[in-house]
N, C-alpha and C. Protein backbone atom coordinates (compact mmCIF):
# COMPACT_ATOMS: atom_id res chain seq x y z
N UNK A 1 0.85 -1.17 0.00
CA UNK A 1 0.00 0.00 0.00
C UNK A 1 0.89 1.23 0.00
N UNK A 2 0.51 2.47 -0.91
CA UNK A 2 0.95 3.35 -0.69
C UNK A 2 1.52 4.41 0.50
N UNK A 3 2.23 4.88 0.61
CA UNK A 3 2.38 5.77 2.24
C UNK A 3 0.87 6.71 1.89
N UNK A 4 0.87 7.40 0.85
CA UNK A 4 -0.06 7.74 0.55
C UNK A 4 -1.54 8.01 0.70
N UNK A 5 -1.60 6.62 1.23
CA UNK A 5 -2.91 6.40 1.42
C UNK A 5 -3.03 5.26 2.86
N UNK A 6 -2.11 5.70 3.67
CA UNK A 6 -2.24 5.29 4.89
C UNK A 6 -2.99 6.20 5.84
N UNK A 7 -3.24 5.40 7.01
CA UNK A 7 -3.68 6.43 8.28
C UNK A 7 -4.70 7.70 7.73
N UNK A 8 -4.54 8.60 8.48
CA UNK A 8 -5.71 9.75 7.48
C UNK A 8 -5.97 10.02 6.28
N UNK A 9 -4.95 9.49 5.61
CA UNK A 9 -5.12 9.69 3.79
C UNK A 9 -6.03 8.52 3.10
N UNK A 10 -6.46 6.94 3.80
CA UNK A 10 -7.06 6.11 3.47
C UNK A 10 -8.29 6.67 3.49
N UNK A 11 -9.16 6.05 2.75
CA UNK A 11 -10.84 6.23 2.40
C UNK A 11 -11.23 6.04 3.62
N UNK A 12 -10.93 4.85 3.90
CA UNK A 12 -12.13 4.35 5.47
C UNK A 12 -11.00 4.68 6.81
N UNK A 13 -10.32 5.82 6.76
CA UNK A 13 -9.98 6.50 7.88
C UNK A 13 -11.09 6.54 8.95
N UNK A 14 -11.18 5.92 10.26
CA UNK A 14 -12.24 6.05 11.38
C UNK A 14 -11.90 6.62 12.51
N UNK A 15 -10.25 7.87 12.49
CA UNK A 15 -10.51 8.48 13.56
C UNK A 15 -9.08 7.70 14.58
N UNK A 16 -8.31 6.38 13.89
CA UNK A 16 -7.06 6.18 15.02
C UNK A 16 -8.18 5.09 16.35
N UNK A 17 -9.07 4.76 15.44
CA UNK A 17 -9.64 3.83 17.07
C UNK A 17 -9.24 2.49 16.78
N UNK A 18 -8.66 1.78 18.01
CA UNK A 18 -7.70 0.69 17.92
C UNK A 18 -8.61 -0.54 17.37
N UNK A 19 -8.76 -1.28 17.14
CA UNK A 19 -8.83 -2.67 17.19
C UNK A 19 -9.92 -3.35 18.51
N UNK A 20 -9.05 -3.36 19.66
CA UNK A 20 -9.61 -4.00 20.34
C UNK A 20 -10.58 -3.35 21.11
N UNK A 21 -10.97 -2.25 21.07
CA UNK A 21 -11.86 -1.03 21.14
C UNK A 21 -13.07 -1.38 20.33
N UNK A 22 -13.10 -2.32 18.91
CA UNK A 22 -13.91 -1.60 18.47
C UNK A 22 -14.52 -3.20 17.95
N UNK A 23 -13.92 -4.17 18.31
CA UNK A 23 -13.84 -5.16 18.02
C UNK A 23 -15.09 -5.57 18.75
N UNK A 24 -16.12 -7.01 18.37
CA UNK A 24 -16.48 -7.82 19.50
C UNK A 24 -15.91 -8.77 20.25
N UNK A 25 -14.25 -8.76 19.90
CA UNK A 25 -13.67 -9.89 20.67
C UNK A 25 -12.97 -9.20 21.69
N UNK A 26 -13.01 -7.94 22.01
CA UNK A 26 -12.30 -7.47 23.14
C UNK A 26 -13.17 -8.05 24.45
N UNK A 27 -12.04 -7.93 25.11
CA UNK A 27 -12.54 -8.69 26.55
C UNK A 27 -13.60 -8.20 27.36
N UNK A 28 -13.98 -6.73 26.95
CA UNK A 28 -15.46 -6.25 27.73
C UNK A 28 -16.96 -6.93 27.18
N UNK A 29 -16.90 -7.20 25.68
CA UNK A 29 -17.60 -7.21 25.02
C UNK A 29 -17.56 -9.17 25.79
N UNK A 30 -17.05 -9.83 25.33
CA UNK A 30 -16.59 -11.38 25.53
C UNK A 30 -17.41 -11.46 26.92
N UNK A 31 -17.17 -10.31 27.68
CA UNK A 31 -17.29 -10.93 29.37
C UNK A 31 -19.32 -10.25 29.31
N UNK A 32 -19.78 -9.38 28.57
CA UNK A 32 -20.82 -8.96 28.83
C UNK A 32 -21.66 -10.22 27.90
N UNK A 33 -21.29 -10.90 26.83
CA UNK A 33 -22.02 -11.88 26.19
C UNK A 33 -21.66 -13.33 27.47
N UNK A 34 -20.53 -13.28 28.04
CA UNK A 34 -21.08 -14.42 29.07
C UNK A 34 -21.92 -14.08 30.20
N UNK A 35 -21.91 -12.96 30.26
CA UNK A 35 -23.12 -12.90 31.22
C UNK A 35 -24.87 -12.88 30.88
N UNK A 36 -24.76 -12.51 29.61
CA UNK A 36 -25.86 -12.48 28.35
C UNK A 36 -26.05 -14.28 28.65
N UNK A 37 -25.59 -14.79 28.33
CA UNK A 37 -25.87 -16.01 27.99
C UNK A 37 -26.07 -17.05 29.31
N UNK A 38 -25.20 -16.54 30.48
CA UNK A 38 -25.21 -16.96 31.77
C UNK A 38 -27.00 -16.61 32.26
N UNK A 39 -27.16 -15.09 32.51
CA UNK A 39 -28.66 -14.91 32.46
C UNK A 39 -30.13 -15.71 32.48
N UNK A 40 -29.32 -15.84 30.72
CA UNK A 40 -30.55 -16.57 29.85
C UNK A 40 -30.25 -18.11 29.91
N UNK A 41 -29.36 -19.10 30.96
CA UNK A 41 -29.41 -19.81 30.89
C UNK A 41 -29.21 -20.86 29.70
N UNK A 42 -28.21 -20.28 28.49
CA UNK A 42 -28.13 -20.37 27.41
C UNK A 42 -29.05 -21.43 26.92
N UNK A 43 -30.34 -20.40 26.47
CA UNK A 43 -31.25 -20.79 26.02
C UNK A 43 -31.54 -19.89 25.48
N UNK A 44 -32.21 -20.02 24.04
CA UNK A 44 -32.96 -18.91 23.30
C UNK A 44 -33.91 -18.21 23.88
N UNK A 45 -33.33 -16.84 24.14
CA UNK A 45 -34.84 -16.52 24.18
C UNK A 45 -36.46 -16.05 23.79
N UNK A 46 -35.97 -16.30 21.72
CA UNK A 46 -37.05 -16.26 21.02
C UNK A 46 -37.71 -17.71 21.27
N UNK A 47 -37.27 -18.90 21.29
CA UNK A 47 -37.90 -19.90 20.92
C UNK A 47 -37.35 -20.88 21.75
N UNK A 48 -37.11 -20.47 22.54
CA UNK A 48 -36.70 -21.81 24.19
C UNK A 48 -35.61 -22.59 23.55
N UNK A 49 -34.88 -22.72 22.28
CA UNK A 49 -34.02 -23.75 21.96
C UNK A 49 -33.11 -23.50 22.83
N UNK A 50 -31.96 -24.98 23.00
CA UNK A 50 -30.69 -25.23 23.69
C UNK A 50 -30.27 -25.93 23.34
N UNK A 51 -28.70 -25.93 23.72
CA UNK A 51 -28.00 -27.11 23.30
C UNK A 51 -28.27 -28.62 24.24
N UNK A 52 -28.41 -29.76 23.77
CA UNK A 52 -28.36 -30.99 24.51
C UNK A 52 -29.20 -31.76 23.60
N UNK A 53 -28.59 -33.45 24.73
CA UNK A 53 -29.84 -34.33 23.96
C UNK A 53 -28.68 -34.35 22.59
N UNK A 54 -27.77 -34.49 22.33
CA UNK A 54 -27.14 -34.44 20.99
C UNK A 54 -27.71 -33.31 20.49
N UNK A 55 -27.83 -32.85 20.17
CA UNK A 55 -28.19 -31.28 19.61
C UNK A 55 -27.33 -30.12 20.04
N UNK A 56 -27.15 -29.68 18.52
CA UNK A 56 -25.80 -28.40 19.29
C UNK A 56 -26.86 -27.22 18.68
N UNK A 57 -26.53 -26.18 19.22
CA UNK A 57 -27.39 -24.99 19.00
C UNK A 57 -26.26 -23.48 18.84
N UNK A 58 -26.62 -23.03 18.29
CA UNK A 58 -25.54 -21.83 17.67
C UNK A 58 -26.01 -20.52 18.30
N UNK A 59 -25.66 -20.07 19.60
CA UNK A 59 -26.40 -18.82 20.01
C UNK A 59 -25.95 -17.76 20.29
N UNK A 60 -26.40 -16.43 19.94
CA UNK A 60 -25.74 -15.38 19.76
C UNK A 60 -26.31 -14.76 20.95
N UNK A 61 -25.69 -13.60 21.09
CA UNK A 61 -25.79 -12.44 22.48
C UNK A 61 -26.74 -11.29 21.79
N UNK A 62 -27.70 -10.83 21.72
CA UNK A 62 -27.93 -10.10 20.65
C UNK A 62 -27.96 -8.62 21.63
N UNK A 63 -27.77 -7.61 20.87
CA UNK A 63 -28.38 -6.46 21.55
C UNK A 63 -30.14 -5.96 21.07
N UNK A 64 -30.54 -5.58 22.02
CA UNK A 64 -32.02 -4.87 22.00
C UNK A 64 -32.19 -3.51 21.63
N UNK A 65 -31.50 -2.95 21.85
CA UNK A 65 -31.41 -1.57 21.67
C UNK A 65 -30.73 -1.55 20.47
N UNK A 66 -30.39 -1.13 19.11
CA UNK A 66 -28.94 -1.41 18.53
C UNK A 66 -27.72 -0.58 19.08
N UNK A 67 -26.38 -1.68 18.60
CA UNK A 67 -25.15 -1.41 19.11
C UNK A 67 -24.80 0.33 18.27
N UNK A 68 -25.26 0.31 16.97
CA UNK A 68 -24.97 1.62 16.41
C UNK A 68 -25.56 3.17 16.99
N UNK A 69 -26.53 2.96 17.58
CA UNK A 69 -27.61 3.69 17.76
C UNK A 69 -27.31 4.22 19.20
N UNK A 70 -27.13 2.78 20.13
CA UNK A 70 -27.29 3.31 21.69
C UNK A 70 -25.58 2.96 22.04
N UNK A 71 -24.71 3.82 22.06
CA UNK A 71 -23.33 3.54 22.27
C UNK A 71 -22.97 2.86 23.72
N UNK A 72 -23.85 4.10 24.72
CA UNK A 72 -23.90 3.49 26.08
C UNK A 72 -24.49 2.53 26.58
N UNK A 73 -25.42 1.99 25.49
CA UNK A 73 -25.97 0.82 26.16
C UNK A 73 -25.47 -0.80 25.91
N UNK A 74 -24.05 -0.49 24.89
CA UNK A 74 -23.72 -1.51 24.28
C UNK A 74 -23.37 -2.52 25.19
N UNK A 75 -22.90 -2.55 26.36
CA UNK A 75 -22.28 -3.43 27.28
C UNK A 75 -23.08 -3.46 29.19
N UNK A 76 -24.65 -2.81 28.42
CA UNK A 76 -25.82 -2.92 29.62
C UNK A 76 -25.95 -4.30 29.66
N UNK A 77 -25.97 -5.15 30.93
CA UNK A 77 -26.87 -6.15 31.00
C UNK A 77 -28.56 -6.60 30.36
N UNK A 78 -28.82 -5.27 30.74
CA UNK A 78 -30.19 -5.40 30.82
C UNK A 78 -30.82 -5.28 28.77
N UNK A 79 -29.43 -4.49 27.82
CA UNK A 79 -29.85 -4.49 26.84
C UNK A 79 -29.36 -5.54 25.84
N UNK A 80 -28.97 -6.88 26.43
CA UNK A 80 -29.00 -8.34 25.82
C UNK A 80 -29.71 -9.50 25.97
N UNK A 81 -29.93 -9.90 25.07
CA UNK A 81 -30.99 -11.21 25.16
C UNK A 81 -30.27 -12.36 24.23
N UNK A 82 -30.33 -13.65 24.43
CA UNK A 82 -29.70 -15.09 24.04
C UNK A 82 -30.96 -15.53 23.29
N UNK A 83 -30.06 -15.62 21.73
CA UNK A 83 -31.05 -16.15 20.46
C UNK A 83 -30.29 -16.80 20.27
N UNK A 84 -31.15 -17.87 19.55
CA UNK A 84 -30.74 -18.97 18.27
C UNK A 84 -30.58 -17.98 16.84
N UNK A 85 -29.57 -18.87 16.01
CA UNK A 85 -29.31 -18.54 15.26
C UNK A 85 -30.66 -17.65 13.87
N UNK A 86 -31.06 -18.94 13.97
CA UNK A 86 -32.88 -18.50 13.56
C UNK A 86 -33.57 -17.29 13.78
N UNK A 87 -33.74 -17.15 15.22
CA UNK A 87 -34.38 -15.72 15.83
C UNK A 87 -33.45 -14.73 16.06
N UNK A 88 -32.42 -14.77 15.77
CA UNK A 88 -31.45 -13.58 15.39
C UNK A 88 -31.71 -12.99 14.14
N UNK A 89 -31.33 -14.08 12.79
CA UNK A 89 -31.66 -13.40 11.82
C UNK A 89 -33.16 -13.12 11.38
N UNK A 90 -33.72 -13.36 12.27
CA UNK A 90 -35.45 -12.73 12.05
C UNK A 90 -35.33 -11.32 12.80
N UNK A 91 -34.85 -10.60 13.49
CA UNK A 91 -34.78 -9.67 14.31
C UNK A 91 -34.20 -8.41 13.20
N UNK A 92 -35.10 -7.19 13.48
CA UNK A 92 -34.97 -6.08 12.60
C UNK A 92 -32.90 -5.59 12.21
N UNK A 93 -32.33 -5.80 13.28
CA UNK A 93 -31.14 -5.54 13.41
C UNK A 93 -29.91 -6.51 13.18
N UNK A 94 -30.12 -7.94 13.17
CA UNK A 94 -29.63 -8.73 12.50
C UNK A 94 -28.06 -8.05 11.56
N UNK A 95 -27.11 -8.76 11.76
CA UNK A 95 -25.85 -8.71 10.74
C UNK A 95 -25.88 -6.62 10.91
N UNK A 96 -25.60 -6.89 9.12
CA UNK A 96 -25.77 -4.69 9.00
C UNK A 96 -27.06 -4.33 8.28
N UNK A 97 -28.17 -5.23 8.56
CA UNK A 97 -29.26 -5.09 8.24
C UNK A 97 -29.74 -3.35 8.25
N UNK A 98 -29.68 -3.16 9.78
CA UNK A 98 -30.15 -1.20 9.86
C UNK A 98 -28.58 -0.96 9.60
N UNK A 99 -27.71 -1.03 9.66
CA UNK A 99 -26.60 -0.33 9.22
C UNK A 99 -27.02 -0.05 7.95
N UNK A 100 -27.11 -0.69 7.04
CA UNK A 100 -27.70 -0.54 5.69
C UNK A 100 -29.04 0.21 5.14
N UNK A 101 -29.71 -0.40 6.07
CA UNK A 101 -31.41 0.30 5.73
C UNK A 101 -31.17 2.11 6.19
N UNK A 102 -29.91 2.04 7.54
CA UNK A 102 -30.33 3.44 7.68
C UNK A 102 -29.05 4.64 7.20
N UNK A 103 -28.22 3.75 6.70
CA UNK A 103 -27.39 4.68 6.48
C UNK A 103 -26.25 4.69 7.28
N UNK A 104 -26.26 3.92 7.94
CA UNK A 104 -25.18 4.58 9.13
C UNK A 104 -23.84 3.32 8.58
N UNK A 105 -22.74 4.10 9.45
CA UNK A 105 -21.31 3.39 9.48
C UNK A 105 -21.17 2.04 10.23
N UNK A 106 -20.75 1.15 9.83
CA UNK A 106 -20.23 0.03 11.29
C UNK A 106 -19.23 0.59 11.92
N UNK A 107 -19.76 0.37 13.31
CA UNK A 107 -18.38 0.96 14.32
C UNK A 107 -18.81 2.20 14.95
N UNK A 108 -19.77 2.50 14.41
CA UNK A 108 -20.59 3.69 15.02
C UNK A 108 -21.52 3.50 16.17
């Protein structure tokens, strides 16, 4: 890559915010989805699924509020709920579903 077009001169310049800041694998984010999931007894909470019984189940931490929208509420207890894979992607906010519909940036 060019020097050129490093750091502030790149297109998707976001401002110098690190990585693990902005990441979902940083350790705040990691420790608020085990408690998301601790909560809910990792069980869905659209549709009661769980893992067992031979059955594996794929479950996400979701936020209620969106993560783009409510900055401070990203790492509330109270604004996560434990879905199956299924009732995640049925949920208005899903992937960059409103990132897309509304315009906005990821990471915002």
């Amino acid at each position: 890559m060019s020097y050129a077009r490093r750091a502030e001169k790149h297109w998707n310049w976001q401002g110098g915010k690190s990585r693990d800041k902005r990441s979902l694998g940083n350790p705040v984010y990691v420790e608020w989805r085990t408690k998301v999931f601790e909560r809910d007894n990792y069980t869905c909470v659209g549709c009661g699924v769980r893992s067992g019984s031979g059955k594996r189940v794929t479950l996400n931490a979701d936020h209620i509020k969106p993560w783009a929208h409510y900055p401070e509420l990203r790492f509330d207890l109270n604004n996560g709920r434990t879905l199956c894979i299924d009732c995640h992607k049925a949920t208005d906010t899903y992937g960059f579903k409103l990132v897309h519909k509304k315009g906005l940036q990821h990471g915002n």
